[in-house]
Protein backbone atom coordinates (compact mmCIF):
# COMPACT_ATOMS: atom_id res chain seq x y z
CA UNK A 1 0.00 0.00 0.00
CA UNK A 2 1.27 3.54 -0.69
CA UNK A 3 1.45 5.48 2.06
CA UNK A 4 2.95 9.31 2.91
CA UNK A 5 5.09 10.54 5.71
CA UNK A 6 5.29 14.47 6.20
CA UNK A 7 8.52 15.63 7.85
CA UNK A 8 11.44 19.05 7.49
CA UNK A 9 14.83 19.36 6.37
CA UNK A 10 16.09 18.04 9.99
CA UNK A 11 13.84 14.98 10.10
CA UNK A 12 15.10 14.28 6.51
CA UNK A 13 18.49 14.69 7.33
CA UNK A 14 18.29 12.55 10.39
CA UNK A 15 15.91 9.61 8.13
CA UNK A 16 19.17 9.47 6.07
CA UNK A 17 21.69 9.67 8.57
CA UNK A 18 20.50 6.38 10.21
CA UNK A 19 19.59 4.93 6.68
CA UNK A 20 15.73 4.42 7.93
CA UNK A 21 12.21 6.06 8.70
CA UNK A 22 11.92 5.34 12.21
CA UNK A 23 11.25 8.24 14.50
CA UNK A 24 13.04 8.80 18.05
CA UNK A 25 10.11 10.07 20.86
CA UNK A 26 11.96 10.77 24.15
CA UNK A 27 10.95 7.90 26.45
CA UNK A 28 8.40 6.45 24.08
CA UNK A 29 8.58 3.67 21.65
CA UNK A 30 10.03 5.09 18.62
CA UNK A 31 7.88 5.11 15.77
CA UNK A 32 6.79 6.80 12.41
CA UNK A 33 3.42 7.92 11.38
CA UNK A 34 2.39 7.61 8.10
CA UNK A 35 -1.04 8.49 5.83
CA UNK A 36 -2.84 7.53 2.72
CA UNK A 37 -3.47 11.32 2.33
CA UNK A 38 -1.05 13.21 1.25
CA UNK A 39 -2.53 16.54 2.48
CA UNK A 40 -2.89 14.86 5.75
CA UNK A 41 1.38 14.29 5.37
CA UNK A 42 1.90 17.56 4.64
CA UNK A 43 0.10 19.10 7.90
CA UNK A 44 3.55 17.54 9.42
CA UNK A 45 6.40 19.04 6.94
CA UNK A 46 7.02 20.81 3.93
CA UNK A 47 9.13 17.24 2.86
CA UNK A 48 6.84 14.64 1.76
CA UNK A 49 8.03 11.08 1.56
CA UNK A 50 6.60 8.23 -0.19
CA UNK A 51 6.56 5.27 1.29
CA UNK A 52 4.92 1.15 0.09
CA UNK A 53 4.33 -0.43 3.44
CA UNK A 54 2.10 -3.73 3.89
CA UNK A 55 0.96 -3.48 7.40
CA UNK A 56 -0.87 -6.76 7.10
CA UNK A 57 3.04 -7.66 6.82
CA UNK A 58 3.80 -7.84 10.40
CA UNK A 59 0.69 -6.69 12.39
CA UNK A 60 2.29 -6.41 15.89
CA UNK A 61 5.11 -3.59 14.49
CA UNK A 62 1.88 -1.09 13.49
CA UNK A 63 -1.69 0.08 14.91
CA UNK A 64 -3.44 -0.38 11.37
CA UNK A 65 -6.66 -1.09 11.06
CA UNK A 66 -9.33 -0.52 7.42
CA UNK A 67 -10.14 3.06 6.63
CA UNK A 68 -7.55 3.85 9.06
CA UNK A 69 -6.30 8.35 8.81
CA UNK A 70 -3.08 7.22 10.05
CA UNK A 71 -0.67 4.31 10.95
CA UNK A 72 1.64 4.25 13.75
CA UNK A 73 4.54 1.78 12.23
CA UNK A 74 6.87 0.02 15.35
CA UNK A 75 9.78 -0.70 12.83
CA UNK A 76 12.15 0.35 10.81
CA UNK A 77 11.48 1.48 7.40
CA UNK A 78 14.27 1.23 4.77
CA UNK A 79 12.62 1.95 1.23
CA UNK A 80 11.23 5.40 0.90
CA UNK A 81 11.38 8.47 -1.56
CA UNK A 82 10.96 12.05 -1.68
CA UNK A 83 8.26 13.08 -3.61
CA UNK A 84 8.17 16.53 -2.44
């Protein structure tokens, strides 16, 4: 499934530093949040990254559900582009 992750030039910069979209949150479990909308994406950054996730995949590493805004994804993602 296509989904979209908004983020800025530091959250870029940091996604390619460590090679992967995975999100640091203080004490929380990292994680990244990503859309089908990409106006929804967009609310979050002025960078917009494309990303094909199957979160039927592994079901335990994400909070997706049908119809679903937005999907909290518990693992490392290593394929994504800039599309914006």
């Amino acid at each position: 499934m296509k989904f979209y992750h908004g983020t800025n030039k530091h959250g870029l910069e940091e996604t390619l530093s460590q090679g992967y979209l995975l999100h640091k949150r203080g004490t929380m479990s990292p994680c990244t949040y990503l859309t089908p909308d990409k106006k929804e994406a967009m609310e979050h950054g002025d960078i917009l990254l494309e990303v094909n996730y199957d979160p039927t995949k592994n079901p335990d590493k994400n909070n997706y559900c049908d119809g679903c805004w937005q999907v909290r994804v518990y693992e490392p993602i290593y394929k994504f582009k800039n599309v914006k």
